[in-house]
C-alpha atoms as a PDB file:
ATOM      1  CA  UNK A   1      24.025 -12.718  17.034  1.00  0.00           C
ATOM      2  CA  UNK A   2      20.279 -13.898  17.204  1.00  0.00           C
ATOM      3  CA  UNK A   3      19.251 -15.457  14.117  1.00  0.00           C
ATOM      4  CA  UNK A   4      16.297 -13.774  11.909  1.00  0.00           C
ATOM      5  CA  UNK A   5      13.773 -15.140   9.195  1.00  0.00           C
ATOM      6  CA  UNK A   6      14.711 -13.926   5.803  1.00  0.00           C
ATOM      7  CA  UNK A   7      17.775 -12.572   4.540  1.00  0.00           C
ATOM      8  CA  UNK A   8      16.677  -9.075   4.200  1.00  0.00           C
ATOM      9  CA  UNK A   9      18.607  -5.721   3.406  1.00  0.00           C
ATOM     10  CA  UNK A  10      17.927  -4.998   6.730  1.00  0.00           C
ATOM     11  CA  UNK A  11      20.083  -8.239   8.167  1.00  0.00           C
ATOM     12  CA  UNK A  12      23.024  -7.400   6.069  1.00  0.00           C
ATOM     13  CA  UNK A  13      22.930  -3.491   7.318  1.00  0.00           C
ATOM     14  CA  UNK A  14      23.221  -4.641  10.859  1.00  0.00           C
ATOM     15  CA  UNK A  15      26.460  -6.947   9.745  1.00  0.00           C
ATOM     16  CA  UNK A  16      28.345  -3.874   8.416  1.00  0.00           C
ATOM     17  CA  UNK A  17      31.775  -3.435   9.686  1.00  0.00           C
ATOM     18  CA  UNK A  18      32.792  -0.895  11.856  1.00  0.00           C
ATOM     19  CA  UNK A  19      33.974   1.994   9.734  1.00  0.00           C
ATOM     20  CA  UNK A  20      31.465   4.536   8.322  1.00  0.00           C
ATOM     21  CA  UNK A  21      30.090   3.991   4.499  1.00  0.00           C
ATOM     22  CA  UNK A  22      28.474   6.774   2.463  1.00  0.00           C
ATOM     23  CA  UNK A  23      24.337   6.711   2.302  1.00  0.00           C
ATOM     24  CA  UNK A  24      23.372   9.583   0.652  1.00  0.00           C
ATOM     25  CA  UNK A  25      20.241   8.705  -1.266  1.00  0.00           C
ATOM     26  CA  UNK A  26      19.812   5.388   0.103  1.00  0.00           C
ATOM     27  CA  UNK A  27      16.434   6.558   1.678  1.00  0.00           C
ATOM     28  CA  UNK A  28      13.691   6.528  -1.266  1.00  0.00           C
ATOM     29  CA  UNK A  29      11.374   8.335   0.843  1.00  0.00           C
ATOM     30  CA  UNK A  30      12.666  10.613   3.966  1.00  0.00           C
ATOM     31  CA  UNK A  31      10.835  13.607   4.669  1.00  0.00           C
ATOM     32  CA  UNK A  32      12.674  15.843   7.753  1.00  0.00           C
ATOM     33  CA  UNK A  33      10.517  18.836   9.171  1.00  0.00           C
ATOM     34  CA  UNK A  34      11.384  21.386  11.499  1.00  0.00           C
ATOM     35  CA  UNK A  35       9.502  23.405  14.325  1.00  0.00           C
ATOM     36  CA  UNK A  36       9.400  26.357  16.107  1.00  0.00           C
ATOM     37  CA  UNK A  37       9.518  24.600  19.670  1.00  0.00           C
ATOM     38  CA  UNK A  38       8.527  21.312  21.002  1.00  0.00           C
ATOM     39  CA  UNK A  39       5.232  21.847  21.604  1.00  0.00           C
ATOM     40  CA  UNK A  40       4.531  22.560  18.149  1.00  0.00           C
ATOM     41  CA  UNK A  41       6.381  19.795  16.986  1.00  0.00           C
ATOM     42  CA  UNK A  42       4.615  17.505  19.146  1.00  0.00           C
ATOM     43  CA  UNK A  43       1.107  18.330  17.760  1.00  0.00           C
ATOM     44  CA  UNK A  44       2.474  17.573  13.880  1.00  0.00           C
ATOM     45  CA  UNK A  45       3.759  13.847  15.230  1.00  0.00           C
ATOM     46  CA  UNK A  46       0.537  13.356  16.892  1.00  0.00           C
ATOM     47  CA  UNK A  47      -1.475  14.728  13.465  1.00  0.00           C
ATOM     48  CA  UNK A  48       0.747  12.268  11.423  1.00  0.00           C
ATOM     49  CA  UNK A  49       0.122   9.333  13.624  1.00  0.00           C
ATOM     50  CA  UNK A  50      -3.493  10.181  13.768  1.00  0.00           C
ATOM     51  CA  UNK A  51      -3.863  10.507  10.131  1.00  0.00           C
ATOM     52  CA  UNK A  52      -1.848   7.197   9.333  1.00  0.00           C
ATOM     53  CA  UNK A  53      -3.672   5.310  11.976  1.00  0.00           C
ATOM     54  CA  UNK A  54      -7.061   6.683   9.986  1.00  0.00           C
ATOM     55  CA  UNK A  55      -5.738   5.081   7.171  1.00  0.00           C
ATOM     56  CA  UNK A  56      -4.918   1.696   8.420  1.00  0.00           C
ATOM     57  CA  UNK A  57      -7.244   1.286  11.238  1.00  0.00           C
ATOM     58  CA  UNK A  58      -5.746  -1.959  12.425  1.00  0.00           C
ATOM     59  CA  UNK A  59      -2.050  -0.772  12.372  1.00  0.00           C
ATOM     60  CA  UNK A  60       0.622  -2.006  14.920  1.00  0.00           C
ATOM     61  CA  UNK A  61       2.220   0.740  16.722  1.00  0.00           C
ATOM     62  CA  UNK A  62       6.129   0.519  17.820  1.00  0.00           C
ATOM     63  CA  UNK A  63       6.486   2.882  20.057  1.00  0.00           C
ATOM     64  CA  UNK A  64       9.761   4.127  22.432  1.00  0.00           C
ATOM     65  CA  UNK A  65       9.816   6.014  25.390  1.00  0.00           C
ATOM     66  CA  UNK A  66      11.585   9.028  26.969  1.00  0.00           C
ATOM     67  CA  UNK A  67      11.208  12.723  26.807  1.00  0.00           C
ATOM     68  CA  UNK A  68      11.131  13.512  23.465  1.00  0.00           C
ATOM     69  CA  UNK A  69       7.550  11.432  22.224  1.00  0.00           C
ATOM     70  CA  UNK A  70       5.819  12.123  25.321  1.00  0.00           C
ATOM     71  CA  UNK A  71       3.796  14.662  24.697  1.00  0.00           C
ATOM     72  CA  UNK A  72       3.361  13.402  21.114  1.00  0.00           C
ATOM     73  CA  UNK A  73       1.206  10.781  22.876  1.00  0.00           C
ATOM     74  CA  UNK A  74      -0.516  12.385  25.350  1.00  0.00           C
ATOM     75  CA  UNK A  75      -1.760  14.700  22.330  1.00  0.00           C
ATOM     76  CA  UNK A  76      -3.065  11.495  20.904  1.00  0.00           C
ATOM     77  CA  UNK A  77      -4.579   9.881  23.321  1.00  0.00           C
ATOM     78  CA  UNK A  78      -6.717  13.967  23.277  1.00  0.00           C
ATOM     79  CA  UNK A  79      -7.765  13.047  20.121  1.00  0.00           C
ATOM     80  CA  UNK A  80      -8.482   9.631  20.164  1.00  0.00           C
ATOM     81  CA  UNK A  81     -10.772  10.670  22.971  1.00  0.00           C
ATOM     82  CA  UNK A  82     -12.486  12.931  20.956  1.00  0.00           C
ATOM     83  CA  UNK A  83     -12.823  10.198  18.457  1.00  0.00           C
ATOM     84  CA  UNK A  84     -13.058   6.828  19.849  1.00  0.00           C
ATOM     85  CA  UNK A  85     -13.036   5.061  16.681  1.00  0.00           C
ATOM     86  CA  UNK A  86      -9.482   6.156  15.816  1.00  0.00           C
ATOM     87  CA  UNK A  87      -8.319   3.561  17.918  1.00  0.00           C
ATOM     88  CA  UNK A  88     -10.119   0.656  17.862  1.00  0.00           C
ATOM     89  CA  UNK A  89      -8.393  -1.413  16.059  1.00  0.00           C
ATOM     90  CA  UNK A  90      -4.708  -0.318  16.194  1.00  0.00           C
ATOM     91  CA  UNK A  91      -2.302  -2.281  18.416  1.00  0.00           C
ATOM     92  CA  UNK A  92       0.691  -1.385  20.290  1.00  0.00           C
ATOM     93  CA  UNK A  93       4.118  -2.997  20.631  1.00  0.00           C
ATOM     94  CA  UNK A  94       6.746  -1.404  22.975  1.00  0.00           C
ATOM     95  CA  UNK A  95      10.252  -1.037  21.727  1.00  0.00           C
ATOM     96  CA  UNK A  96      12.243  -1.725  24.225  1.00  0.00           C
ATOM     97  CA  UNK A  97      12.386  -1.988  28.705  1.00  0.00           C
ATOM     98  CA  UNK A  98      14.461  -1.856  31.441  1.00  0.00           C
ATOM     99  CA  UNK A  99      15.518  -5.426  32.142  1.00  0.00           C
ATOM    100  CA  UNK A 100      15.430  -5.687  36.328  1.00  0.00           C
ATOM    101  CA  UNK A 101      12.672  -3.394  37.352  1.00  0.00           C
ATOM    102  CA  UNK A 102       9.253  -4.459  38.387  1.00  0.00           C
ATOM    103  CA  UNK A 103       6.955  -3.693  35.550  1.00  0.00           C
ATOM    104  CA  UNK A 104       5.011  -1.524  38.178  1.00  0.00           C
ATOM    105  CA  UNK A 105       8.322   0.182  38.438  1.00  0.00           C
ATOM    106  CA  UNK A 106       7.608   4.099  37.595  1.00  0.00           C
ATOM    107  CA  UNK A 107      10.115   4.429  35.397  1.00  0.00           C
ATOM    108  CA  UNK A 108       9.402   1.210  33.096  1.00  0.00           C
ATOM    109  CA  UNK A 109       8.351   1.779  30.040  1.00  0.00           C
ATOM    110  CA  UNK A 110       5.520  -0.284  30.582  1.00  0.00           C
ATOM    111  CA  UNK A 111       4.017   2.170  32.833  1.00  0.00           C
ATOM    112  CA  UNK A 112       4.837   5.083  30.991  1.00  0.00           C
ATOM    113  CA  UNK A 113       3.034   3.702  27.683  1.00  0.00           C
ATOM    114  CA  UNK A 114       0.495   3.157  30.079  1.00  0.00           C
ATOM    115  CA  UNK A 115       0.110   6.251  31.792  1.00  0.00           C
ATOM    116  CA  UNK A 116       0.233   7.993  28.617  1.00  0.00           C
ATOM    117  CA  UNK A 117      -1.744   6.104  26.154  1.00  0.00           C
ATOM    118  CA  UNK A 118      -2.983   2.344  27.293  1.00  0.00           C
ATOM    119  CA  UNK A 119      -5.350   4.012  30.074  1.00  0.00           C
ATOM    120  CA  UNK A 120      -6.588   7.082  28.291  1.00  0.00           C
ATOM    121  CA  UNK A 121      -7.587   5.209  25.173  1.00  0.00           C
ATOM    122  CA  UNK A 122      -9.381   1.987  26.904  1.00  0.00           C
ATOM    123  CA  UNK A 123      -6.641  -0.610  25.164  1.00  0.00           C
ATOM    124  CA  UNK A 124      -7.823  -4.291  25.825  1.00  0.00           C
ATOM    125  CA  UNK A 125      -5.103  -6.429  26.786  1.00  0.00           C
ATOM    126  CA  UNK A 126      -4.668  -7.814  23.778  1.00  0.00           C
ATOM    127  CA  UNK A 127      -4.119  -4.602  22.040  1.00  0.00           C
ATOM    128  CA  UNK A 128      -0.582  -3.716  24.285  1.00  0.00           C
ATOM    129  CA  UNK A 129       1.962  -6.112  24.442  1.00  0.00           C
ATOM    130  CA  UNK A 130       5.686  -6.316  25.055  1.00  0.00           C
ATOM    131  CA  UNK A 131       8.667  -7.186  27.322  1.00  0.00           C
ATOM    132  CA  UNK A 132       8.549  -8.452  30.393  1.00  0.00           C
ATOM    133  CA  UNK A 133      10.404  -6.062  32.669  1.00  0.00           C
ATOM    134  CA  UNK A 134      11.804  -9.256  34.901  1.00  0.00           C
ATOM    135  CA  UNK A 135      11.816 -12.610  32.615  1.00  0.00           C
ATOM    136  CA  UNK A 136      13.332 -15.368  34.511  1.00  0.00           C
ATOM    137  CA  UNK A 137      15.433 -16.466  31.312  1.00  0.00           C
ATOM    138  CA  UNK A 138      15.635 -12.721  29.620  1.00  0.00           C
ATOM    139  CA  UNK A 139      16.839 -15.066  26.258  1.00  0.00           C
ATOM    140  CA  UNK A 140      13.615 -16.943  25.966  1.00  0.00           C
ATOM    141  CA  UNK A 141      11.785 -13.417  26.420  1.00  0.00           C
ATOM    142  CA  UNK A 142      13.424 -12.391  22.872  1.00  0.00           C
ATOM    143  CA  UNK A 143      12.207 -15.782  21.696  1.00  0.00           C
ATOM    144  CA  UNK A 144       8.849 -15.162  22.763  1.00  0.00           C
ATOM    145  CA  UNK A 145       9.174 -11.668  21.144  1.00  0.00           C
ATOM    146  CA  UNK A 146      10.817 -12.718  17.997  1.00  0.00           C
ATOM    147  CA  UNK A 147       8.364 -15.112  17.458  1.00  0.00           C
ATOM    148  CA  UNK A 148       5.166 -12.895  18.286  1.00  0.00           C
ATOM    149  CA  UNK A 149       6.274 -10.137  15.802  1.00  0.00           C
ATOM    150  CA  UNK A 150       6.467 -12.958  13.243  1.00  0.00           C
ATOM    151  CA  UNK A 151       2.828 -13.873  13.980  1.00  0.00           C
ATOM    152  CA  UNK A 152       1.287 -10.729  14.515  1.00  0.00           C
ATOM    153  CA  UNK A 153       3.639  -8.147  12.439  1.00  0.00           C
ATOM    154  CA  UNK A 154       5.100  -6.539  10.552  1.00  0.00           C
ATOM    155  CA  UNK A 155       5.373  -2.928  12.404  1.00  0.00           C
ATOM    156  CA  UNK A 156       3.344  -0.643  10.436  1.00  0.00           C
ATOM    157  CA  UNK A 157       4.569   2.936  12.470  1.00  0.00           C
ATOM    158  CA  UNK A 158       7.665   3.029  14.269  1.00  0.00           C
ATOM    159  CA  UNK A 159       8.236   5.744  16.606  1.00  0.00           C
ATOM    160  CA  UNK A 160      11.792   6.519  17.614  1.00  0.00           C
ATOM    161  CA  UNK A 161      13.598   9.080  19.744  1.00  0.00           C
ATOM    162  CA  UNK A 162      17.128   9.556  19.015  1.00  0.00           C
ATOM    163  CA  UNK A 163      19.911   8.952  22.064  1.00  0.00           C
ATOM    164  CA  UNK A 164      22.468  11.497  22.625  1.00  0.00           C
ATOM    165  CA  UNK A 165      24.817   8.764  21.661  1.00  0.00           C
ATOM    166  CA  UNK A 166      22.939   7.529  18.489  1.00  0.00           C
ATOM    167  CA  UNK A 167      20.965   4.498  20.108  1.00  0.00           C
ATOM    168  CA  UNK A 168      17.132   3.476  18.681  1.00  0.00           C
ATOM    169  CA  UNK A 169      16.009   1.775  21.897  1.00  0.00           C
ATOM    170  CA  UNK A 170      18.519   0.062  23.419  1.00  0.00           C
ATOM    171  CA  UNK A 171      20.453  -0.604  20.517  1.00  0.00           C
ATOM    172  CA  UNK A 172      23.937   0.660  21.803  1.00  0.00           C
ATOM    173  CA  UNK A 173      26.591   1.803  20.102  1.00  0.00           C
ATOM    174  CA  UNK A 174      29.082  -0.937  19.114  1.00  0.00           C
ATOM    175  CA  UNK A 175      31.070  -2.548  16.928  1.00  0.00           C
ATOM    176  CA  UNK A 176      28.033  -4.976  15.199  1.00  0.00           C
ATOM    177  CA  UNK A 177      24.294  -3.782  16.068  1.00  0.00           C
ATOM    178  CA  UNK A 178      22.037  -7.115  16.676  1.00  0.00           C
ATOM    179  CA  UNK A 179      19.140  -7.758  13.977  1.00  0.00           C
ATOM    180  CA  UNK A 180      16.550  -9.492  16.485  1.00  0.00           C
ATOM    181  CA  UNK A 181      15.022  -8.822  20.027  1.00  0.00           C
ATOM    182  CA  UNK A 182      17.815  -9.255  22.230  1.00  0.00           C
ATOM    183  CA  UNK A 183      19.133  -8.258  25.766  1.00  0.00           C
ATOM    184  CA  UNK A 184      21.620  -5.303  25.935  1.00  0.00           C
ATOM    185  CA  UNK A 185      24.321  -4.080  28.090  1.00  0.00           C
ATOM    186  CA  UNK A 186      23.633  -0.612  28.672  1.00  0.00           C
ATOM    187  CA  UNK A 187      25.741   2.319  28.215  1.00  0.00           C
ATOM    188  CA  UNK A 188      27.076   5.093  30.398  1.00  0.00           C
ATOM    189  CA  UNK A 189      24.275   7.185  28.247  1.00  0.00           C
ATOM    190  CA  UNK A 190      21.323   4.938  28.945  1.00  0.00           C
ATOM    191  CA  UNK A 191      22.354   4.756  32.906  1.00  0.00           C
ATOM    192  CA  UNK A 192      21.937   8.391  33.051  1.00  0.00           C
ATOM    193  CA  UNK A 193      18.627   8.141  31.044  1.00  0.00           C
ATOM    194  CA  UNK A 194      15.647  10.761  32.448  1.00  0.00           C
ATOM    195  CA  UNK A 195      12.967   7.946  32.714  1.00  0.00           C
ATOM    196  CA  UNK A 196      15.546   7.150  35.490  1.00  0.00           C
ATOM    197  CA  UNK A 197      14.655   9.216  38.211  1.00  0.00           C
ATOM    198  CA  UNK A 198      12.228   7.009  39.484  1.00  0.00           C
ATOM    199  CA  UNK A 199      15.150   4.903  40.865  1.00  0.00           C
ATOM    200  CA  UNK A 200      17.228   2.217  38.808  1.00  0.00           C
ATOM    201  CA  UNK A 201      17.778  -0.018  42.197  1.00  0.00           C
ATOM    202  CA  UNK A 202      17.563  -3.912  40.328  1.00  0.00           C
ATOM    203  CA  UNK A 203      18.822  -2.664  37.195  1.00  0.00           C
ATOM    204  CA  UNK A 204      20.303  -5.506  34.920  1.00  0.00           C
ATOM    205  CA  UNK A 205      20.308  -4.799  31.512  1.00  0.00           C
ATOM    206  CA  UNK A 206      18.066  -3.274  28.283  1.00  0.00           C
ATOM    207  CA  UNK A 207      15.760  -5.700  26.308  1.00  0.00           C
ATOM    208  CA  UNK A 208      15.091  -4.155  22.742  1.00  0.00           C
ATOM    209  CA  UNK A 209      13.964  -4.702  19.132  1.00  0.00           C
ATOM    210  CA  UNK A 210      16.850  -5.061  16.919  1.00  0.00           C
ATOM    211  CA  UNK A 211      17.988  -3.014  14.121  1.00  0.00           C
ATOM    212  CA  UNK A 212      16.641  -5.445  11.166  1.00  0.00           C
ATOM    213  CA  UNK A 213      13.217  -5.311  13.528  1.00  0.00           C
ATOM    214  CA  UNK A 214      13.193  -1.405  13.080  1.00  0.00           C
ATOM    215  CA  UNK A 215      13.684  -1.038   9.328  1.00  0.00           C
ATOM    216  CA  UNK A 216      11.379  -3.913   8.550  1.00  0.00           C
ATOM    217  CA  UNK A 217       8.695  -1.415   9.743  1.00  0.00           C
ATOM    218  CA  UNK A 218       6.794   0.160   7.144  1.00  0.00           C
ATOM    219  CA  UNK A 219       7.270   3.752   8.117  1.00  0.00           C
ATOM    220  CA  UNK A 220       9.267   4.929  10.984  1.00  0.00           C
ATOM    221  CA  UNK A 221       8.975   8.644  12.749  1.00  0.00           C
ATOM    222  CA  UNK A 222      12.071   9.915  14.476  1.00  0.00           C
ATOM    223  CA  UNK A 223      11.225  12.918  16.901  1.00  0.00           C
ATOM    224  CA  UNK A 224      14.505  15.306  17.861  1.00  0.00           C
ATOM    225  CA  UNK A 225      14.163  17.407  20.468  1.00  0.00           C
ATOM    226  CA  UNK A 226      16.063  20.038  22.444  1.00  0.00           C
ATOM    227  CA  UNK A 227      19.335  21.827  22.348  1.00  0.00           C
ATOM    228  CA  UNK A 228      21.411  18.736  23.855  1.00  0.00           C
ATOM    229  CA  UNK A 229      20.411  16.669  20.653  1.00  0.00           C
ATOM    230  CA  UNK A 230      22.172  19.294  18.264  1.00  0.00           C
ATOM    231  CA  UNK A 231      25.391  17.257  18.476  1.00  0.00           C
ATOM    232  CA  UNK A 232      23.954  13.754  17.509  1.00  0.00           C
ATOM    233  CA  UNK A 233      21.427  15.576  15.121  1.00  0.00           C
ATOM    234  CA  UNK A 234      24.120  16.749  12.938  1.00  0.00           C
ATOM    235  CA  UNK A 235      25.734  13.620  13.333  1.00  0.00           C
ATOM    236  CA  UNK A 236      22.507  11.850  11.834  1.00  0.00           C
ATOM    237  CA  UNK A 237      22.537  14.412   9.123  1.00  0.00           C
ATOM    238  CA  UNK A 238      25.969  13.683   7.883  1.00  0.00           C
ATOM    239  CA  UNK A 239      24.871   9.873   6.677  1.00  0.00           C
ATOM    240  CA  UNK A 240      27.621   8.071   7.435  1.00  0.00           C
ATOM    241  CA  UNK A 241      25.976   4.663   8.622  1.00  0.00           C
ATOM    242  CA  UNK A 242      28.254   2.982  11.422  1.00  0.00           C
ATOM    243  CA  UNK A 243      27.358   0.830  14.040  1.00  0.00           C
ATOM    244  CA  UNK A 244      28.617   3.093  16.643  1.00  0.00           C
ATOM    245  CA  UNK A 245      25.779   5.733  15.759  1.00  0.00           C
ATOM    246  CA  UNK A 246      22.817   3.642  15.460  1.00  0.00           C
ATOM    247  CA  UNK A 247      20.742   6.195  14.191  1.00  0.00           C
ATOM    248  CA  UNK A 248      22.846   6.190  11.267  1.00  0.00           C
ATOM    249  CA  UNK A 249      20.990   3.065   9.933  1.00  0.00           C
ATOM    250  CA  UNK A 250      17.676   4.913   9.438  1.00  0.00           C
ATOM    251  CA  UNK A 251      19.285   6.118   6.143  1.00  0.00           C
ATOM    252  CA  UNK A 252      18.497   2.501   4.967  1.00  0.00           C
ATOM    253  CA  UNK A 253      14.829   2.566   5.774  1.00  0.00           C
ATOM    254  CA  UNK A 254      12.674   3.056   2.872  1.00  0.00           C
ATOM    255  CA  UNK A 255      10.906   5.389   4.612  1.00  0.00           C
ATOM    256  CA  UNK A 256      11.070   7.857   7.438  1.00  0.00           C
ATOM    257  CA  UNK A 257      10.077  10.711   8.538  1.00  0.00           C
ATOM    258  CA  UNK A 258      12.291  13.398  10.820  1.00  0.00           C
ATOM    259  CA  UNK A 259      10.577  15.959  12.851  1.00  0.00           C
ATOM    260  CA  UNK A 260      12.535  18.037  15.096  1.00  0.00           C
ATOM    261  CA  UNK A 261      12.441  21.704  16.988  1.00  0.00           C
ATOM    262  CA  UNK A 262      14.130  24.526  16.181  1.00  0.00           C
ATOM    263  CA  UNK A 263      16.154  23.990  19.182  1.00  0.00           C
ATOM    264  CA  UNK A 264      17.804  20.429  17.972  1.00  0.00           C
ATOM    265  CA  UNK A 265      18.050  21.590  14.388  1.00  0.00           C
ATOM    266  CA  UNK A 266      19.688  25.178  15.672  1.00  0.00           C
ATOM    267  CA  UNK A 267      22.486  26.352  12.358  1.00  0.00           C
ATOM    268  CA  UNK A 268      22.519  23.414  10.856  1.00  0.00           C
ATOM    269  CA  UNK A 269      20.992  22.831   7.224  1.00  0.00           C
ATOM    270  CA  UNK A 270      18.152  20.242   7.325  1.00  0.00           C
ATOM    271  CA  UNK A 271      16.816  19.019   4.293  1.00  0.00           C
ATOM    272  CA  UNK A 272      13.596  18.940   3.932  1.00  0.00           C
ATOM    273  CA  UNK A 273      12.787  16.437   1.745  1.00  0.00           C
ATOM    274  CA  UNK A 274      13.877  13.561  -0.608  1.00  0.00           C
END
């Protein structure tokens, strides 16, 4: 297990053992709303980042990939072209990459960040940064991660989408989730992952903030959508944190926020609010 700085909340949650422990009210501040379709849904995540980005103009931005954020961002980057001030200052980290591809790769998520967002808003260089989709020594590249989130963090917006088998990133189900940037072995879930179609030929492995890296951010956004993400949905909404349902974990952060579509929150009872 990659060593962190601090012995945080956060460090010990990761440790936990394998079998599920109750967490109901363990999240001070967890708001959960729910829409009538995807569209709709995206617009409020863009809003919310917009208006939190207004309000700390310099904020660093963890962002994933994948279906469910992407038009969340291309939203933003509409906005932030109507007002170019909006982003000036904020930076952005990415969460996680496909370990093996070249970062020119179309299904990295270096180019889909910047497709979506980097382009459109006019980011210097110094403004994105992240993994390197093809590190010679993929340990030293969560070294040189670790130790540029402790220069230039903490996160102040994490944006998540939640895997149909519970992972944040590529934080995999398993019997001990890793604190720290580390590399991951990928599961049968990941491998079949959309942002695949591009080809996976060179494939090797995930590289991905760790669990203590994702609640140390000051407010994290979870977006849930479609009808295949009813199962882990109501999975997340039992709170029973195990390492084998990542997701679980958010029920430790002091505060998230859920936003979902009708279609992923279909019978179930959502709260709305805590």
């Amino acid at each position: 297990m990659r060593k962190t700085t601090g012995n945080t909340g956060a460090d010990a949650a990761t440790r936990s053992r394998p079998g599920p422990i109750e967490a109901r009210g363990t999240s001070p501040h967890f708001t959960c709303k729910v829409f009538p379709d995807y569209r709709a849904m995206s617009r409020a995540a863009a809003d919310w980042l917009a208006a939190e980005i207004e309000r700390k103009p310099d904020s660093l931005l963890c962002l994933a990939t994948g279906s469910s954020p992407a038009l969340t961002y291309e939203l933003l980057a509409a906005q932030a072209a109507e007002r170019p001030e909006l982003f000036r200052k904020a930076r952005i980290l990415k969460l996680d990459e496909w370990g093996g591809l070249p970062m020119s790769h179309p299904s990295t998520c270096e180019s889909y960040l910047r497709e979506r967002l980097v382009k459109p808003l006019g980011l210097k260089r110094d403004r994105f940064f992240g993994w390197r989709s093809q590190p010679a020594d993929p340990e030293a590249e969560c070294r040189r991660i670790e130790s540029w989130l402790q220069r230039h963090g903490p996160i102040d917006l994490c944006v998540l989408g939640l895997g149909l088998n519970g992972h944040l990133g590529f934080n995999e189900p398993a019997p001990a989730l890793r604190p720290g940037p580390h590399v991951a072995r990928l599961s049968r879930t990941s491998l079949t992952h959309s942002m695949l179609r591009g080809g996976a030929e060179g494939l090797l492995h995930g590289l991905t903030l760790g669990m203590a890296d994702i609640l140390r951010a000051a407010k994290a956004l979870l977006l849930v959508s479609g009808a295949p993400k009813r199962r882990p949905m109501r999975r997340l909404l039992a709170r029973r944190i195990a390492p084998g349902f990542p997701a679980s974990f958010l029920w430790l952060h002091p505060s998230w926020t859920l936003l979902c579509d009708r279609a992923a929150a279909c019978g179930m009872a959502v709260p709305r609010r805590e």
